[in-house]
Protein backbone atom coordinates (compact mmCIF):
# COMPACT_ATOMS: atom_id res chain seq x y z
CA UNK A 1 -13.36 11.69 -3.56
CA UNK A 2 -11.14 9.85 -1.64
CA UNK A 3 -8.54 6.92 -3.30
CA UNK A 4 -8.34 3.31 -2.16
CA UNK A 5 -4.27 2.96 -1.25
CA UNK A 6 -5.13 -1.06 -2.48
CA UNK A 7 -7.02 -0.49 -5.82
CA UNK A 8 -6.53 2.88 -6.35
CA UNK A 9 -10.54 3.22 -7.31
CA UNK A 10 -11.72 6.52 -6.56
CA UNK A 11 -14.74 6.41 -3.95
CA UNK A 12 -17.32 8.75 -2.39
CA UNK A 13 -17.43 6.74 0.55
CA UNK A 14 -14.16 5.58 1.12
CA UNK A 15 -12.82 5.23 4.56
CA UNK A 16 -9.51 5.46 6.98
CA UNK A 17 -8.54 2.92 9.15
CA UNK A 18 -5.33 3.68 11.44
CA UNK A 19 -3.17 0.89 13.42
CA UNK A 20 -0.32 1.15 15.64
CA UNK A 21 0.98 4.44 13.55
CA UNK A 22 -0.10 2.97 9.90
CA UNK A 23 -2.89 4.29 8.22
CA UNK A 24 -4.93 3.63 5.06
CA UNK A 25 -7.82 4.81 3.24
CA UNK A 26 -10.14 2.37 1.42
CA UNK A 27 -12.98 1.96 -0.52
CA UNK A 28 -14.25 -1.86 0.71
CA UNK A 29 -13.80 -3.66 3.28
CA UNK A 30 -11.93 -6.45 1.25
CA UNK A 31 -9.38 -3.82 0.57
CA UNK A 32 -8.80 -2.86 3.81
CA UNK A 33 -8.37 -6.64 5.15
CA UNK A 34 -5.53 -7.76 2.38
CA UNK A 35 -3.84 -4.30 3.84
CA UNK A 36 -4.46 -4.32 7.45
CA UNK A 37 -5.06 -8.33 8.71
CA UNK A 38 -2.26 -10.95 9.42
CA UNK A 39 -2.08 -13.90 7.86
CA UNK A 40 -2.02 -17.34 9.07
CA UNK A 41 1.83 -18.59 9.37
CA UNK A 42 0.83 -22.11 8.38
CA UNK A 43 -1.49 -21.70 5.51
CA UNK A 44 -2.03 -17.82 4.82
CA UNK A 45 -4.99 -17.04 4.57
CA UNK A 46 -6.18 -13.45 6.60
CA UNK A 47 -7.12 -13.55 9.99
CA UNK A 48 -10.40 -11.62 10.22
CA UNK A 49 -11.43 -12.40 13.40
CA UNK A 50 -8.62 -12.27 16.56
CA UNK A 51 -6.69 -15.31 15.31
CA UNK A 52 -4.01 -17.35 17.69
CA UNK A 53 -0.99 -16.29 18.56
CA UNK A 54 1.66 -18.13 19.68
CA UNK A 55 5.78 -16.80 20.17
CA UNK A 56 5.17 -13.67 18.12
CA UNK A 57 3.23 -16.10 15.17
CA UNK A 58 -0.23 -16.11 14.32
CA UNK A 59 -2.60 -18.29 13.13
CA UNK A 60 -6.18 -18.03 11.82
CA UNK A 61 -6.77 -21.44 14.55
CA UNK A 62 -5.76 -24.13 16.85
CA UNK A 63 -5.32 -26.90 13.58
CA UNK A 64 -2.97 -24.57 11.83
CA UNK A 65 -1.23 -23.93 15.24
CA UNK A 66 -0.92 -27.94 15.72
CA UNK A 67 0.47 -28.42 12.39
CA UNK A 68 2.86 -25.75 12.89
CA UNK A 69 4.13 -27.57 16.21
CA UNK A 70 2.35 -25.46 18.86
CA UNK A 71 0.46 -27.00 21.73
CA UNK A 72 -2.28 -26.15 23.83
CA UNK A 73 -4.20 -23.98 21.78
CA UNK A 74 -8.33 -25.51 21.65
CA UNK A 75 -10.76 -24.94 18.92
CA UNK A 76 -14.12 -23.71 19.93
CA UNK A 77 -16.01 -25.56 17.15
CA UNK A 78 -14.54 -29.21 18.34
CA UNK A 79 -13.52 -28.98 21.68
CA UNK A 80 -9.87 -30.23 20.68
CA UNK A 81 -6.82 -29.98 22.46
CA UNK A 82 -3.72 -28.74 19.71
């Protein structure tokens, strides 16, 4: 059985994910996102989904982009212009 590199619980279905040259074997999918996902440079939390990105910073959406002083970025849900 294959470790988790997060929890170190030893799984029979554990998994590999590989990014960019990293790499890291799992056992939930919880695991593998507080490894693998970015977090939010204004209030970090994970990105799950594909996030903002602004200048090299990321941000889980277009109110935590506005708050951090970026512009132009639009929310789906409301329509509004950061």
């Amino acid at each position: 059985m294959n470790r988790c590199d997060v929890c170190g619980n030893s799984y029979d279905k554990a998994f590999t994910i590989e990014q960019q040259g990293r790499r890291g074997t799992f056992d939930s999918f919880e695991c593998a996102i507080h490894a693998f996902a970015p977090s939010c440079d204004h209030c970090g939390c994970r990105i799950i989904g594909h996030g903002a990105e602004s200048d090299g910073r990321m941000f889980c959406c277009a109110h935590c982009a506005q708050a951090s002083g970026e512009s132009g970025m639009v929310d789906r849900t409301g329509g509004e212009r950061a």
